[in-house]
PDB file of N, CA and C in Angstrom:
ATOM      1  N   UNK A   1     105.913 102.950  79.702  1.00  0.00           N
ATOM      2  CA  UNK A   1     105.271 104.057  80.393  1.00  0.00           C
ATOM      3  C   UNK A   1     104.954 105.133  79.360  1.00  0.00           C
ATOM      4  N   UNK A   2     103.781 105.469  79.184  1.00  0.00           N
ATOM      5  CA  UNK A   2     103.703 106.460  78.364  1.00  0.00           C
ATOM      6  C   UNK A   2     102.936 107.828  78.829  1.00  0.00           C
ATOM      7  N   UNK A   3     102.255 107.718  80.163  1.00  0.00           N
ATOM      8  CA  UNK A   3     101.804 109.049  80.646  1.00  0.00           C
ATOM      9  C   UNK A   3     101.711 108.838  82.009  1.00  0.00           C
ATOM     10  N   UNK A   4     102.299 110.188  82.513  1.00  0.00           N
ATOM     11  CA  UNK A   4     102.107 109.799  84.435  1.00  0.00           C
ATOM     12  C   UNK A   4     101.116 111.324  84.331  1.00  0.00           C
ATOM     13  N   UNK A   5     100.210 111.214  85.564  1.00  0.00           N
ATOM     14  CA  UNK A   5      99.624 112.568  86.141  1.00  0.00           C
ATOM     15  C   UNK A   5      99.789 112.661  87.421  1.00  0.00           C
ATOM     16  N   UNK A   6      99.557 113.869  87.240  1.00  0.00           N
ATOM     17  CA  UNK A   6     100.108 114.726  89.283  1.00  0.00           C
ATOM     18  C   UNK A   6      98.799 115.126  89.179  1.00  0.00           C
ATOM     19  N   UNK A   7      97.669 114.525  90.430  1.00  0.00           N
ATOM     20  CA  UNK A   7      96.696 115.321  90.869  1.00  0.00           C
ATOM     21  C   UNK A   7      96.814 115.807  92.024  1.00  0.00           C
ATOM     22  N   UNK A   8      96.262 116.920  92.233  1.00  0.00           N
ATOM     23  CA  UNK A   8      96.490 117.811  93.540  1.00  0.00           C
ATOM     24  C   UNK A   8      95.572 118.688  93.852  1.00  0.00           C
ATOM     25  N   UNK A   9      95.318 119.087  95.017  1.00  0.00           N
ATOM     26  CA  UNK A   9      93.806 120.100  94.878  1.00  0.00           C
ATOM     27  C   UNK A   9      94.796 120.991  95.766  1.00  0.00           C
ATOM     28  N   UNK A  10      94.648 122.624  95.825  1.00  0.00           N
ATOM     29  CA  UNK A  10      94.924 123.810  96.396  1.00  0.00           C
ATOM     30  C   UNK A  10      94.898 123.756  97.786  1.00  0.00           C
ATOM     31  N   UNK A  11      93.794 122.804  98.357  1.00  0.00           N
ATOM     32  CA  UNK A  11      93.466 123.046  99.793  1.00  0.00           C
ATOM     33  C   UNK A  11      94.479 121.970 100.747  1.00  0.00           C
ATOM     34  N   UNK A  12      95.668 121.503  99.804  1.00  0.00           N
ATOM     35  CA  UNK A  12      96.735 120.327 100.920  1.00  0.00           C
ATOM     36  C   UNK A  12      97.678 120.872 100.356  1.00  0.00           C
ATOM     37  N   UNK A  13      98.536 121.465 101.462  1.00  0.00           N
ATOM     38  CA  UNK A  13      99.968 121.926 100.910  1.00  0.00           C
ATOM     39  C   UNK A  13     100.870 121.031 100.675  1.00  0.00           C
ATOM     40  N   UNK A  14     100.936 119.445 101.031  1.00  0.00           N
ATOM     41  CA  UNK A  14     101.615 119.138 100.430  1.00  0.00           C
ATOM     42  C   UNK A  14     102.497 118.833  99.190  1.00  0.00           C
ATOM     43  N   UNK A  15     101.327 119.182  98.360  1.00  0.00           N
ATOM     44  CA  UNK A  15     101.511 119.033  96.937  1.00  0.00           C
ATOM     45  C   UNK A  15     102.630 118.896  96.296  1.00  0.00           C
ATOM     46  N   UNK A  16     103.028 120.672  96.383  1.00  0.00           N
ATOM     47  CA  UNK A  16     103.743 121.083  96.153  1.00  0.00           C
ATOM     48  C   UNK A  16     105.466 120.527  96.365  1.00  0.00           C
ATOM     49  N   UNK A  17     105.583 119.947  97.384  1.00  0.00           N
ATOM     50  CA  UNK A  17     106.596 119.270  97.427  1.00  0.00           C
ATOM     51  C   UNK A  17     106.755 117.712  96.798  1.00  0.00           C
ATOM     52  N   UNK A  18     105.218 116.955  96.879  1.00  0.00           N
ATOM     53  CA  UNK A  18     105.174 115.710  95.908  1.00  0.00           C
ATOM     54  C   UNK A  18     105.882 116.348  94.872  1.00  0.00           C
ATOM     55  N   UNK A  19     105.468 117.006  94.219  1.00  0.00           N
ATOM     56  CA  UNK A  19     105.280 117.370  92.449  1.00  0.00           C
ATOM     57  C   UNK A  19     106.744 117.321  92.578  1.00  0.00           C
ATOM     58  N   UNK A  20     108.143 117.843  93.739  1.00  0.00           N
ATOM     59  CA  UNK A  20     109.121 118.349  93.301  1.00  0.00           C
ATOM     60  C   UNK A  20     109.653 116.787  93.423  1.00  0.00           C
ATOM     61  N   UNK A  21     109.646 116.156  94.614  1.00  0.00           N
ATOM     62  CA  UNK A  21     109.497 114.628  94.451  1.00  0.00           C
ATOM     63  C   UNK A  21     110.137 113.787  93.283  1.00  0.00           C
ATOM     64  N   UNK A  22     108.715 113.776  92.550  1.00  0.00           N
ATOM     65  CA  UNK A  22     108.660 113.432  91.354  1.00  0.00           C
ATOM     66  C   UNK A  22     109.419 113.420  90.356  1.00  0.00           C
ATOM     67  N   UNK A  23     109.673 115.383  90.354  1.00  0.00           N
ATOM     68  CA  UNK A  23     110.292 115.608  89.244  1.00  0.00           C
ATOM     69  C   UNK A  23     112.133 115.072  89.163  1.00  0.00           C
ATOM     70  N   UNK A  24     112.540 115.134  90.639  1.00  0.00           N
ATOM     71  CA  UNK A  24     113.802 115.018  90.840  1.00  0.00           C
ATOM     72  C   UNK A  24     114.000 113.435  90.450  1.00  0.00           C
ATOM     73  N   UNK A  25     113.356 112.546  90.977  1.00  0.00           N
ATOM     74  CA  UNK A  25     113.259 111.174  90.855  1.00  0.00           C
ATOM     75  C   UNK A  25     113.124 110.765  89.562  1.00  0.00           C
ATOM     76  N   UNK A  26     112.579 111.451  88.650  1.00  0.00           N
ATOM     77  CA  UNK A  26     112.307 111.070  87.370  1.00  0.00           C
ATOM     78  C   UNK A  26     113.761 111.473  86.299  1.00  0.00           C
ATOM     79  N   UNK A  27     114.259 112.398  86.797  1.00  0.00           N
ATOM     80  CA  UNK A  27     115.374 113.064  86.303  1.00  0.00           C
ATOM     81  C   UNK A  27     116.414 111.768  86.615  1.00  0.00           C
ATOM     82  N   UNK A  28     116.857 111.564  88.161  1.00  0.00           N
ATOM     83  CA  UNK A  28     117.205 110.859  88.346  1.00  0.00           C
ATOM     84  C   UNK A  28     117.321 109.455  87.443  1.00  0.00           C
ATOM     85  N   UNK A  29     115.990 109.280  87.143  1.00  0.00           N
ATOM     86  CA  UNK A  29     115.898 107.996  86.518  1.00  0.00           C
ATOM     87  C   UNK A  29     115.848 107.945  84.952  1.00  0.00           C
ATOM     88  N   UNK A  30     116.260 109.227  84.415  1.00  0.00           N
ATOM     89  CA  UNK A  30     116.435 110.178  83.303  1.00  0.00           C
ATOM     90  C   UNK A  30     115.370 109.729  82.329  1.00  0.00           C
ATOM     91  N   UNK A  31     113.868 109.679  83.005  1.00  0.00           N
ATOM     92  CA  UNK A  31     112.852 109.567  82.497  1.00  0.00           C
ATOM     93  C   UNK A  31     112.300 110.730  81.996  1.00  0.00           C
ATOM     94  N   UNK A  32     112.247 111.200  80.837  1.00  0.00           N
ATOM     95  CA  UNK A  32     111.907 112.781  80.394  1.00  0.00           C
ATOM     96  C   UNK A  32     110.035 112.875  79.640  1.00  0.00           C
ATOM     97  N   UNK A  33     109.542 112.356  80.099  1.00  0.00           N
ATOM     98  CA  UNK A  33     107.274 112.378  80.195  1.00  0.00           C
ATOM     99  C   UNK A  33     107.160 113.446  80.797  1.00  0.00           C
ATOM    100  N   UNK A  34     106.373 114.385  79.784  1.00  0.00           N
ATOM    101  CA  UNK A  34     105.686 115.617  80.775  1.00  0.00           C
ATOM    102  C   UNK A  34     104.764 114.963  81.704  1.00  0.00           C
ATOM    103  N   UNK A  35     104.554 115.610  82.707  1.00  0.00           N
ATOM    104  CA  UNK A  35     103.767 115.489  83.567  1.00  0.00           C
ATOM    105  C   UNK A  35     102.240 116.085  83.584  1.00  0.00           C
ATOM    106  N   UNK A  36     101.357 115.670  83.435  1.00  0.00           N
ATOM    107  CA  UNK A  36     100.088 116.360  83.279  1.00  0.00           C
ATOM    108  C   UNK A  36      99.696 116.555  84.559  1.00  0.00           C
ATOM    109  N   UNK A  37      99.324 117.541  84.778  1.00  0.00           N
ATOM    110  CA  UNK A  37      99.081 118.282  86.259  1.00  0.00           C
ATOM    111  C   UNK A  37      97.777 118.582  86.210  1.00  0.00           C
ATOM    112  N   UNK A  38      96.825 117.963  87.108  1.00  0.00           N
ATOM    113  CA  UNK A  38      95.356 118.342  87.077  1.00  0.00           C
ATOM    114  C   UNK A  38      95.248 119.088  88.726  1.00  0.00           C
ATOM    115  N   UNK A  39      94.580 119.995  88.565  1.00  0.00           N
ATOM    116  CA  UNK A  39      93.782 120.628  90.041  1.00  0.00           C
ATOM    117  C   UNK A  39      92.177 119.921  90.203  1.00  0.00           C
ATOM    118  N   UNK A  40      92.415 118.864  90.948  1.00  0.00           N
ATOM    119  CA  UNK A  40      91.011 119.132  91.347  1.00  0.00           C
ATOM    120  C   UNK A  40      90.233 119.853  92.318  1.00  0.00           C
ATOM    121  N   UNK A  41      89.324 120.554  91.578  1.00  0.00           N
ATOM    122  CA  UNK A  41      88.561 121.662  92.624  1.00  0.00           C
ATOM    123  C   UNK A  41      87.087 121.125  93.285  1.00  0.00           C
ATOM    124  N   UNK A  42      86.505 120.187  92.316  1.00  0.00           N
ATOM    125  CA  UNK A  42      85.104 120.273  93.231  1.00  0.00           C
ATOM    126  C   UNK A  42      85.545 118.972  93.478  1.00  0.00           C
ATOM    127  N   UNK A  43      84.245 117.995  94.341  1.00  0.00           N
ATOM    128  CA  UNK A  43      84.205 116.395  95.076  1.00  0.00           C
ATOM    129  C   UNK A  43      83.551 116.134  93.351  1.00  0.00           C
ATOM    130  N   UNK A  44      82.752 116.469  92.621  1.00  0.00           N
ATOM    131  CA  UNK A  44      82.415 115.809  91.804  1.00  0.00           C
ATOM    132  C   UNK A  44      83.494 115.583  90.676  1.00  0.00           C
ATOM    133  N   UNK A  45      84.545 116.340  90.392  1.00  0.00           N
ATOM    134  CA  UNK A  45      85.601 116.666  89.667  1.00  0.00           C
ATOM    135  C   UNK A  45      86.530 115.510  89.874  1.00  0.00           C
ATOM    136  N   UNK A  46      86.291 114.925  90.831  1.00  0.00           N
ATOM    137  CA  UNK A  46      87.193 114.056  92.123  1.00  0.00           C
ATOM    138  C   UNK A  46      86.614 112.885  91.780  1.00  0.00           C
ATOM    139  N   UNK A  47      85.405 112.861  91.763  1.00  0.00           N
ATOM    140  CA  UNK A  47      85.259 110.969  91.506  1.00  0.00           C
ATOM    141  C   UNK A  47      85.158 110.757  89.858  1.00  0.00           C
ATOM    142  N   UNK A  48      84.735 111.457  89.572  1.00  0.00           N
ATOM    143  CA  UNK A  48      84.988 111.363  87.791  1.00  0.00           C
ATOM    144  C   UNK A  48      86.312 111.343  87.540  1.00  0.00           C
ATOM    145  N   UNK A  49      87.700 111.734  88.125  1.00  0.00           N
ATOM    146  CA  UNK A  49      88.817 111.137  87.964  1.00  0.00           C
ATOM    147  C   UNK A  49      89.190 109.930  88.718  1.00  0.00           C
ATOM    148  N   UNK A  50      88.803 109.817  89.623  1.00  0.00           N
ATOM    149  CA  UNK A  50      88.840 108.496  90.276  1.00  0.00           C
ATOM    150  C   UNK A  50      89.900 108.895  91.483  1.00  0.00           C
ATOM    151  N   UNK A  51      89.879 110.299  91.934  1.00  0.00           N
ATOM    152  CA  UNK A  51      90.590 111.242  92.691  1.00  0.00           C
ATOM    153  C   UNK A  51      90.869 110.640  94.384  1.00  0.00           C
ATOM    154  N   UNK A  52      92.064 109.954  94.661  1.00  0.00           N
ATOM    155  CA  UNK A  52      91.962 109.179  96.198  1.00  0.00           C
ATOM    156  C   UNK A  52      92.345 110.585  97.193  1.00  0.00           C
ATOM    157  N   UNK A  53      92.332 111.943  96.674  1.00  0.00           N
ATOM    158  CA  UNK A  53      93.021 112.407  97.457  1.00  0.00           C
ATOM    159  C   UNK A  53      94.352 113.120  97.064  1.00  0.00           C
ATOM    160  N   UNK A  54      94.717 114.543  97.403  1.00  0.00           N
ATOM    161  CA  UNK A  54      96.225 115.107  97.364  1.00  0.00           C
ATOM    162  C   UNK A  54      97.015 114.988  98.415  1.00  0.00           C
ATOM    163  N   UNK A  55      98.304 114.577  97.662  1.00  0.00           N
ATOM    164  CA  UNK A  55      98.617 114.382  95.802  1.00  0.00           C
ATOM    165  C   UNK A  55      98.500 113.135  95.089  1.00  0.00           C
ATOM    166  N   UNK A  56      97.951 112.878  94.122  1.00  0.00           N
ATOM    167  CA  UNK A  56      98.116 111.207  93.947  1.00  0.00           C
ATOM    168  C   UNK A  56      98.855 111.612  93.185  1.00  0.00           C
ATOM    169  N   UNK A  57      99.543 110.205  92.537  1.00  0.00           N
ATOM    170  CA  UNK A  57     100.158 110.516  91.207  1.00  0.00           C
ATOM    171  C   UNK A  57      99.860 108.998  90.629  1.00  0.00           C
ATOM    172  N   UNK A  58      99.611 108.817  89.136  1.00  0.00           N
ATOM    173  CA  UNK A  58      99.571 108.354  88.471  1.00  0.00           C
ATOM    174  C   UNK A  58     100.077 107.851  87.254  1.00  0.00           C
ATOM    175  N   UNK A  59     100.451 106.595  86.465  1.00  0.00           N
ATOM    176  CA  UNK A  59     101.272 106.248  85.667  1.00  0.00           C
ATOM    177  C   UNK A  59     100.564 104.981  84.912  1.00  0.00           C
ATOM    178  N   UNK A  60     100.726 105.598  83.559  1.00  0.00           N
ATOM    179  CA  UNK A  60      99.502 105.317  82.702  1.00  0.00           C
ATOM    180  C   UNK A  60      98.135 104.540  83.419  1.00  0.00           C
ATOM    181  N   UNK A  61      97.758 105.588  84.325  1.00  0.00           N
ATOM    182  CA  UNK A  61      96.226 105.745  84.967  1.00  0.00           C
ATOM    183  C   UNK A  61      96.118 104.770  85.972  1.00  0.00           C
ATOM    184  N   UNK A  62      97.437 104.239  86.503  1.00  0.00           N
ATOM    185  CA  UNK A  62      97.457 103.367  87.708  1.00  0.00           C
ATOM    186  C   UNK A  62      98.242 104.229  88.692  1.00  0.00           C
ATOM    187  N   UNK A  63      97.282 104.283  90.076  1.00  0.00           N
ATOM    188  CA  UNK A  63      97.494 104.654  91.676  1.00  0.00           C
ATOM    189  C   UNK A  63      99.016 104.003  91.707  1.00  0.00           C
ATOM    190  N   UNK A  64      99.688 105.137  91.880  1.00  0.00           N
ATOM    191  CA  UNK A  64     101.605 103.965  92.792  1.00  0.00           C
ATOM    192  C   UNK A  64     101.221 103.937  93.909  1.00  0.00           C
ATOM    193  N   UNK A  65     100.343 104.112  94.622  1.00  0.00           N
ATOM    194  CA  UNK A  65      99.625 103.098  95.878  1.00  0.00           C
ATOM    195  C   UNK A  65      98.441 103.070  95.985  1.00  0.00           C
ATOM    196  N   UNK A  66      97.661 102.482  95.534  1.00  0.00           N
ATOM    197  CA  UNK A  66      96.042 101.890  95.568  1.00  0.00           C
ATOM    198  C   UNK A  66      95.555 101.297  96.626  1.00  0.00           C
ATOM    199  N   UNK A  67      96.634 101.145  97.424  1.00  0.00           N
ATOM    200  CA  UNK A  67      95.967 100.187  98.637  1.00  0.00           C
ATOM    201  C   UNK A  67      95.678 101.487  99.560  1.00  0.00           C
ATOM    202  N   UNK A  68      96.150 103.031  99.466  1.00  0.00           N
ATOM    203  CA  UNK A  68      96.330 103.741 101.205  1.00  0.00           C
ATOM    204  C   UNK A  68      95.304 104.114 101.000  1.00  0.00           C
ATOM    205  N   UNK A  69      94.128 104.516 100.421  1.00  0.00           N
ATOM    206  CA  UNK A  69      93.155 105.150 100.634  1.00  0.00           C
ATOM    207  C   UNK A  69      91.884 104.310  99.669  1.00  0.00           C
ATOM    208  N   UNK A  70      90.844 104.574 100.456  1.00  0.00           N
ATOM    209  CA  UNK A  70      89.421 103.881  99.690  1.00  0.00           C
ATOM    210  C   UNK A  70      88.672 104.921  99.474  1.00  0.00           C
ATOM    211  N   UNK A  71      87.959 104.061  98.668  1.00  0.00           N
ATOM    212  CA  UNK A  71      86.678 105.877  97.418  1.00  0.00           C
ATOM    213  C   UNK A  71      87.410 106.797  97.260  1.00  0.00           C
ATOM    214  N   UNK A  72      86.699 107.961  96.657  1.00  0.00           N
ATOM    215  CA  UNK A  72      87.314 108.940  96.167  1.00  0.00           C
ATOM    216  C   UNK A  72      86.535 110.395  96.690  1.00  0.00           C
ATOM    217  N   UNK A  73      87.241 111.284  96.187  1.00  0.00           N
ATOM    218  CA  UNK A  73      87.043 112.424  96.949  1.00  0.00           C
ATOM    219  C   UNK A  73      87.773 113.900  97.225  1.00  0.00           C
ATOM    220  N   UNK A  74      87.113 114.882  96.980  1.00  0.00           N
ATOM    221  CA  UNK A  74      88.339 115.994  97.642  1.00  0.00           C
ATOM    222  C   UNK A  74      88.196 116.018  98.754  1.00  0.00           C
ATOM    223  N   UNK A  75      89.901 115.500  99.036  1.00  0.00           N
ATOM    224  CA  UNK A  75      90.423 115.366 100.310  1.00  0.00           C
ATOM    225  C   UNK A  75      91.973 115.533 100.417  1.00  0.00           C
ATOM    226  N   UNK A  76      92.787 115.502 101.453  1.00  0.00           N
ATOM    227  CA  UNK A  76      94.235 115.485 101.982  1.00  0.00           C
ATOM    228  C   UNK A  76      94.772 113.955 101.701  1.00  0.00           C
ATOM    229  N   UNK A  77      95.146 113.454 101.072  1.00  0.00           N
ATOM    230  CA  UNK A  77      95.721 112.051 100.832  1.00  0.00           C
ATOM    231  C   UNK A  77      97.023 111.586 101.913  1.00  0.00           C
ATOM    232  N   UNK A  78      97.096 110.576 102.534  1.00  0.00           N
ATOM    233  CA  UNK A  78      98.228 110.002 103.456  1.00  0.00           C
ATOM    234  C   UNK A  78      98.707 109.245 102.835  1.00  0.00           C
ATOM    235  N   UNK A  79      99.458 108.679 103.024  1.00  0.00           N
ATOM    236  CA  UNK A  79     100.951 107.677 102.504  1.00  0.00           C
ATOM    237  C   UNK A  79     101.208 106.528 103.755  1.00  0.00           C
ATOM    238  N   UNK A  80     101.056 105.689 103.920  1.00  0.00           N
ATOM    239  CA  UNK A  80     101.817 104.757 105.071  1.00  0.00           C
ATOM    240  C   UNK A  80     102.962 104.694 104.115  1.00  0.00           C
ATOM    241  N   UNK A  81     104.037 104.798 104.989  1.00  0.00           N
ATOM    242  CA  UNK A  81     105.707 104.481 104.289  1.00  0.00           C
ATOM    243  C   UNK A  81     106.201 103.357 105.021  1.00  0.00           C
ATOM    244  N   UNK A  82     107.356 102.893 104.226  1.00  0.00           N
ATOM    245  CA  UNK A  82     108.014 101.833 104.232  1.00  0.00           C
ATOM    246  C   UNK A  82     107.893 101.573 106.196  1.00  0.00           C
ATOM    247  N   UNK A  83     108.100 102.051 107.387  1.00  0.00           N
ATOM    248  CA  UNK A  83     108.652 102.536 108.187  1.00  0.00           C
ATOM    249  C   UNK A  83     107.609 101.831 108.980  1.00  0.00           C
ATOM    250  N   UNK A  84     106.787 102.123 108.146  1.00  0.00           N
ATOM    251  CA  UNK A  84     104.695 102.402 108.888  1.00  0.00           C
ATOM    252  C   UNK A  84     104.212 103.806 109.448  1.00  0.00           C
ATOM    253  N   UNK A  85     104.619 104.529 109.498  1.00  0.00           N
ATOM    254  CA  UNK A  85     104.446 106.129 109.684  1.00  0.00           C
ATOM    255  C   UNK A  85     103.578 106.561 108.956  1.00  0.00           C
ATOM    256  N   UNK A  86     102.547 107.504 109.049  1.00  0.00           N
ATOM    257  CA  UNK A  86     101.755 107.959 108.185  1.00  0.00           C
ATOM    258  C   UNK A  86     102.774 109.504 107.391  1.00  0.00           C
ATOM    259  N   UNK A  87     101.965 109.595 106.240  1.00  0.00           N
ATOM    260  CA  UNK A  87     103.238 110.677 105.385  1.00  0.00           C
ATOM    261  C   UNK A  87     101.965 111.586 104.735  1.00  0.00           C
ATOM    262  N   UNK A  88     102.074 112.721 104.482  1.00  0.00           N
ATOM    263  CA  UNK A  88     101.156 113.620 103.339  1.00  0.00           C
ATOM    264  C   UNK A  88     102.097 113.415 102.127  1.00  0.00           C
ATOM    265  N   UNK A  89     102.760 112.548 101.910  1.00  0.00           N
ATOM    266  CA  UNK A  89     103.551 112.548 100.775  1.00  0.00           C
ATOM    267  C   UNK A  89     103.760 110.830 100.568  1.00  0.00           C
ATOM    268  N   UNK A  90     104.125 110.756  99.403  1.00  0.00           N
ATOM    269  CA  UNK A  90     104.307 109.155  99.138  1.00  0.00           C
ATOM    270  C   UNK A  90     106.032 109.566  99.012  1.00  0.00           C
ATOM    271  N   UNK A  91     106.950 108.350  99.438  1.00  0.00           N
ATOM    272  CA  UNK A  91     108.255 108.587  99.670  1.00  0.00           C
ATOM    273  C   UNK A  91     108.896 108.279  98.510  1.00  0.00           C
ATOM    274  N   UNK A  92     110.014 108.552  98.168  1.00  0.00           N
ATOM    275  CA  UNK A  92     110.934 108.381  97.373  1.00  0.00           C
ATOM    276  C   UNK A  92     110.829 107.185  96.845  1.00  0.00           C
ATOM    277  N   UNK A  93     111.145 106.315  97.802  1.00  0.00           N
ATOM    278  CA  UNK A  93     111.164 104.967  97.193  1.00  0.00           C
ATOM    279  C   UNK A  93     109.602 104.353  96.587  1.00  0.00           C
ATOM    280  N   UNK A  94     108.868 104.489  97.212  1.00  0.00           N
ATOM    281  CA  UNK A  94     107.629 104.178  96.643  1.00  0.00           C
ATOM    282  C   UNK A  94     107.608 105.374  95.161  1.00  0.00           C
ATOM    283  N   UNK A  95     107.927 106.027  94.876  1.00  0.00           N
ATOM    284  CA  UNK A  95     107.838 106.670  93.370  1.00  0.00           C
ATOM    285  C   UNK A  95     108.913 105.741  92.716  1.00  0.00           C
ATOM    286  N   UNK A  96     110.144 105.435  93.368  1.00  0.00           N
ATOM    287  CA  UNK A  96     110.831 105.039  92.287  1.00  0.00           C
ATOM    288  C   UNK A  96     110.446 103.738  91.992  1.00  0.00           C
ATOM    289  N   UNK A  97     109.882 102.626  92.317  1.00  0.00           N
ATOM    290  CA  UNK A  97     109.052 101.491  92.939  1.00  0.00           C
ATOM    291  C   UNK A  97     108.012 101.577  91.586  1.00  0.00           C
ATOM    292  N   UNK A  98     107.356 102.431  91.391  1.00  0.00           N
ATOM    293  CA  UNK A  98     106.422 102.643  90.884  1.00  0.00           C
ATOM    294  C   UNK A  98     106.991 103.051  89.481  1.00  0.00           C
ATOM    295  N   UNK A  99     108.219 104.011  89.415  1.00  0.00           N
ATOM    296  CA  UNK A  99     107.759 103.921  88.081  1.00  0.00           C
ATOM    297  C   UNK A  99     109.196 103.277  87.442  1.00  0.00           C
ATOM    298  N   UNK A 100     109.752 102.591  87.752  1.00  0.00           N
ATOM    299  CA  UNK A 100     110.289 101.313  87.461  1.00  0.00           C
ATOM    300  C   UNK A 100     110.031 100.425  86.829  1.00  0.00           C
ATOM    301  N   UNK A 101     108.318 100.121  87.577  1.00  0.00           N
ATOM    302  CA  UNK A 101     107.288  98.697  87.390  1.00  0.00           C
ATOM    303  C   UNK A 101     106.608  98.954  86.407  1.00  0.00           C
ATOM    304  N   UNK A 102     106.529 100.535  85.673  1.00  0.00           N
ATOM    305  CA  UNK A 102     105.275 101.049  84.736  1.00  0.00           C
ATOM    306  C   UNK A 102     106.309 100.870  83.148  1.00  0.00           C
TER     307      UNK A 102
END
């Protein structure tokens, strides 16, 4: 693993709690990679990153879920979790899942 990113746009509050997510889980897994934190602000900003939506997160430039959302876009991103529930957040286990496998 050599680079993860947190994308997030201003207009989904979830974000903010992904990002903390992350950070705890990574600690946890006493993985110490800064995190590159992008805002995306416009829709064009969004498909030139290949943007599914806030928050994604990324690990060396692979979706830890590629399957929940299609095209790209500024938008609110969902999560189906383990459960089948829809989530504004991707869960614990799907981060640790993910960067395990990276």
């Amino acid at each position: 693993m050599r680079k993860i990113s947190f994308l997030y746009s201003d207009g989904c509050p979830s974000h903010h709690e992904a990002l903390s997510r992350l950070r705890k889980i990574m600690d946890q897994q006493g993985i110490a990679i800064e995190i590159e934190t992008i805002n995306v602000r416009t829709n064009e900003q969004a498909i030139n990153l290949r943007f599914r939506g806030s928050p994604t997160i990324l690990i060396d430039g692979r979706d830890i879920d590629p399957s929940s959302v299609e095209g790209f876009g500024l938008a609110c991103r969902t999560y189906r979790l383990e459960d089948g529930r829809i989530s504004p957040l991707p869960s614990e286990a799907m981060i640790r899942k993910a960067l395990r496998g990276a």
